[in-house]
C-alpha atoms as a PDB file:
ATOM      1  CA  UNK A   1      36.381 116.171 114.478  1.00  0.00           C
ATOM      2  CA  UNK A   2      34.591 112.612 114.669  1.00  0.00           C
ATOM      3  CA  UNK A   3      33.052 110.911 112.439  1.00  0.00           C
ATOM      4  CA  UNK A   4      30.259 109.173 114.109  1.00  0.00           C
ATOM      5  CA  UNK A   5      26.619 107.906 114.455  1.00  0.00           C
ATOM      6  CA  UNK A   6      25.451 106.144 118.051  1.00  0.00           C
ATOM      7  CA  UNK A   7      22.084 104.635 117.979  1.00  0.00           C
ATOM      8  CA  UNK A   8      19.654 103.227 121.127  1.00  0.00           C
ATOM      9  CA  UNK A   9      17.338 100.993 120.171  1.00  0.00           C
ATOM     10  CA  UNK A  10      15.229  98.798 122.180  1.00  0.00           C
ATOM     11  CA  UNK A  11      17.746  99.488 124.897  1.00  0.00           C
ATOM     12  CA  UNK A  12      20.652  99.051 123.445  1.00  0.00           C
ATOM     13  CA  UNK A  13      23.459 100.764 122.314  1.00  0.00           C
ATOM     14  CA  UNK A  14      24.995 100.885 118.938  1.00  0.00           C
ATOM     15  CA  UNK A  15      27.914 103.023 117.772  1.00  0.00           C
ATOM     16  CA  UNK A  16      29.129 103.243 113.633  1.00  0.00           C
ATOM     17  CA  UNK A  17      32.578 104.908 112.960  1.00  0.00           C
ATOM     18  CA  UNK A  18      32.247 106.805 110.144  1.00  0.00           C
ATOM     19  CA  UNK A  19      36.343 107.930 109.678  1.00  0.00           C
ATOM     20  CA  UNK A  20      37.734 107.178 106.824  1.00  0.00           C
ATOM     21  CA  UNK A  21      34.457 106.311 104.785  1.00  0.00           C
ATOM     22  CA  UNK A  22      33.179 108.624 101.964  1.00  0.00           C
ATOM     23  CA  UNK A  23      30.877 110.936 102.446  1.00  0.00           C
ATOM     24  CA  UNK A  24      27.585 110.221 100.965  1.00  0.00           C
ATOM     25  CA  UNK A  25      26.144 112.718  98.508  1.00  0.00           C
ATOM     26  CA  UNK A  26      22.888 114.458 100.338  1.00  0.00           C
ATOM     27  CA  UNK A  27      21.018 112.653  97.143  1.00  0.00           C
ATOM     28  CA  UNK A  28      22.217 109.705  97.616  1.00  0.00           C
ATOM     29  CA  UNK A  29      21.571 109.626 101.252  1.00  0.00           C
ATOM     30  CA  UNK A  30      17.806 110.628 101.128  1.00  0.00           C
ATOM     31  CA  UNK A  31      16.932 107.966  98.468  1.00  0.00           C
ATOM     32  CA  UNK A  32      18.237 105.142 100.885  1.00  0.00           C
ATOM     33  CA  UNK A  33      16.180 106.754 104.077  1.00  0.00           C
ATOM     34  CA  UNK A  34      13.574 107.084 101.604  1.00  0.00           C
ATOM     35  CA  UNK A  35      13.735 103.324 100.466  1.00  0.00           C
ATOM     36  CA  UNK A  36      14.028 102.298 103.779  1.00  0.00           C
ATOM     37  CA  UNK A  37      11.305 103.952 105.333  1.00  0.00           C
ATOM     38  CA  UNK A  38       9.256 102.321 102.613  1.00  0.00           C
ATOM     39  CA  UNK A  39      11.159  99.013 103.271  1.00  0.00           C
ATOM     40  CA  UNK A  40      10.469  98.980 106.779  1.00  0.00           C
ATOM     41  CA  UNK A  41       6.504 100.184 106.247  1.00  0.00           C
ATOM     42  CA  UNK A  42       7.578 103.316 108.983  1.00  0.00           C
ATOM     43  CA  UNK A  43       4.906 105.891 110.074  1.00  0.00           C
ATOM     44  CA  UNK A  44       4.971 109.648 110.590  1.00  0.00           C
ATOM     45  CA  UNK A  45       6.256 110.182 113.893  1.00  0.00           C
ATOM     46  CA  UNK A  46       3.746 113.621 114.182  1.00  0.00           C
ATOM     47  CA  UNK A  47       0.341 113.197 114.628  1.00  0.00           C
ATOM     48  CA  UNK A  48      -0.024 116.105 111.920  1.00  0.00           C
ATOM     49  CA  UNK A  49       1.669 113.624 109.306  1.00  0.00           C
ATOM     50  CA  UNK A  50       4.586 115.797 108.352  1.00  0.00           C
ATOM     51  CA  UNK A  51       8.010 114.138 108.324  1.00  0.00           C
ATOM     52  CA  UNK A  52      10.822 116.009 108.591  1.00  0.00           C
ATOM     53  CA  UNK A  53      14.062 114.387 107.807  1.00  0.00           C
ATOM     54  CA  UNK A  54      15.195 113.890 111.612  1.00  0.00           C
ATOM     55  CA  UNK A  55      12.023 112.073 112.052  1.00  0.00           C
ATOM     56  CA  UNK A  56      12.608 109.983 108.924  1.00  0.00           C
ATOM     57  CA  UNK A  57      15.833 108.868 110.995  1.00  0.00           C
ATOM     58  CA  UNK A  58      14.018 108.067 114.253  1.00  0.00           C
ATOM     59  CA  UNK A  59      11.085 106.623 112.248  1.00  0.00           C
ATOM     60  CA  UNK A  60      13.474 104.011 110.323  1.00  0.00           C
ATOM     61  CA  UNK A  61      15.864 103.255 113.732  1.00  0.00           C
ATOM     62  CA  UNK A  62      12.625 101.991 115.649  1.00  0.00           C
ATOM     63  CA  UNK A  63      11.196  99.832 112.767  1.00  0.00           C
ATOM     64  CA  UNK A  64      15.046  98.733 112.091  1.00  0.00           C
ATOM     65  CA  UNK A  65      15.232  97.714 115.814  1.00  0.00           C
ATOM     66  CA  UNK A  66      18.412  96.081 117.426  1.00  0.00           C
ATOM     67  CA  UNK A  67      18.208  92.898 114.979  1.00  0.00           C
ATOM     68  CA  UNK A  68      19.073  95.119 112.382  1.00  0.00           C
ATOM     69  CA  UNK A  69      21.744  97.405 114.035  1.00  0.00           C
ATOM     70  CA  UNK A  70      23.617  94.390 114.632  1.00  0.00           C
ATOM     71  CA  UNK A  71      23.977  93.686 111.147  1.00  0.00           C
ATOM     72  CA  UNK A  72      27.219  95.557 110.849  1.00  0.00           C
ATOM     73  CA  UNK A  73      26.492  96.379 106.822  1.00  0.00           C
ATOM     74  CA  UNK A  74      23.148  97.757 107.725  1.00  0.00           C
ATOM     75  CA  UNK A  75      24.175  99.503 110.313  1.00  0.00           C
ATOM     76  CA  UNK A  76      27.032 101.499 108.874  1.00  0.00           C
ATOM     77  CA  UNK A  77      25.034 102.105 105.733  1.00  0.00           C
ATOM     78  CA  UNK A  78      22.227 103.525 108.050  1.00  0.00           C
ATOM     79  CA  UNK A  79      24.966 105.889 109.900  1.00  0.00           C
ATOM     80  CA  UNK A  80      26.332 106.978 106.193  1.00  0.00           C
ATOM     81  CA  UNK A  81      22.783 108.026 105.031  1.00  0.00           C
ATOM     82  CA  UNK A  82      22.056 109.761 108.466  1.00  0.00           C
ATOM     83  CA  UNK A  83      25.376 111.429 108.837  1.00  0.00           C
ATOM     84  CA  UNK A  84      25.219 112.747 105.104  1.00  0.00           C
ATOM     85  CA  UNK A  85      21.242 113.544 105.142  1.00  0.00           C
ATOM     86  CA  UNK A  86      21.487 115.459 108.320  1.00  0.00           C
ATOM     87  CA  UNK A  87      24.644 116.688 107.381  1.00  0.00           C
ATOM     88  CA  UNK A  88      26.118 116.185 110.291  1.00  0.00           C
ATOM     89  CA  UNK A  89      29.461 114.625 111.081  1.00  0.00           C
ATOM     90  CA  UNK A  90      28.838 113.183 114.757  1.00  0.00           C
ATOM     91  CA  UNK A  91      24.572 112.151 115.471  1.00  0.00           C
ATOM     92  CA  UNK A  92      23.258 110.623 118.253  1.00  0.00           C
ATOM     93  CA  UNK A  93      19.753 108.230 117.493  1.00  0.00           C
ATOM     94  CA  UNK A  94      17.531 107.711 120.174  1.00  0.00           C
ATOM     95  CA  UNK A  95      14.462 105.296 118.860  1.00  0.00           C
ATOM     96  CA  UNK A  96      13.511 105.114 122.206  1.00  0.00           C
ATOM     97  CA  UNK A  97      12.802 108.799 122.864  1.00  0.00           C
ATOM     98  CA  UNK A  98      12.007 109.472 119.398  1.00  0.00           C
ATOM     99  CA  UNK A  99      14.745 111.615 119.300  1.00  0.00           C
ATOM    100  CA  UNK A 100      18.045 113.248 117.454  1.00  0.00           C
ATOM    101  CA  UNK A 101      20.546 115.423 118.688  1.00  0.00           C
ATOM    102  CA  UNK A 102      23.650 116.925 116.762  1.00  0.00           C
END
């Protein structure tokens, strides 16, 4: 199976191979998404204010915006925590929709 995470952001399209690369540990993983979410100043997708994990994705892709995914480092340190969070091996990012899918 792949190993990969494709992003849209403002548009465009970015895609991070994540073969070969360790696996994040889950800890590991949410303290980054949590640093960056901070970082970036994100907020709550929901109107209620709860953030679930998938939205903590979205939430940090849209603030990161395509600048960002074209950092290369960022980038594939952004698909490492997301894959290993999520724990999935293959996610697709849509900022744009506010959405995630497996």
């Amino acid at each position: 199976m792949r190993s990969e995470v494709n992003v849209t952001v403002e548009g465009q399209a970015f895609s991070f191979s994540l073969e070969g690369r360790e696996v994040l540990a889950n800890e590991v993983a949410r303290n980054w998404l949590d640093a960056q979410f901070v970082e970036l100043e994100c907020e709550p997708i929901r109107a209620s204010g709860k953030l679930l994990l998938a939205d903590k994705v979205v939430a940090i892709a849209r603030e990161a915006g395509a600048r960002r995914f074209a950092d290369a480092a960022w980038g594939t340190a952004f698909a490492a925590a997301a894959s290993a969070a999520l724990g999935k091996k293959t996610v697709l990012v849509d900022a744009d929709a506010l959405s995630v899918t497996y």
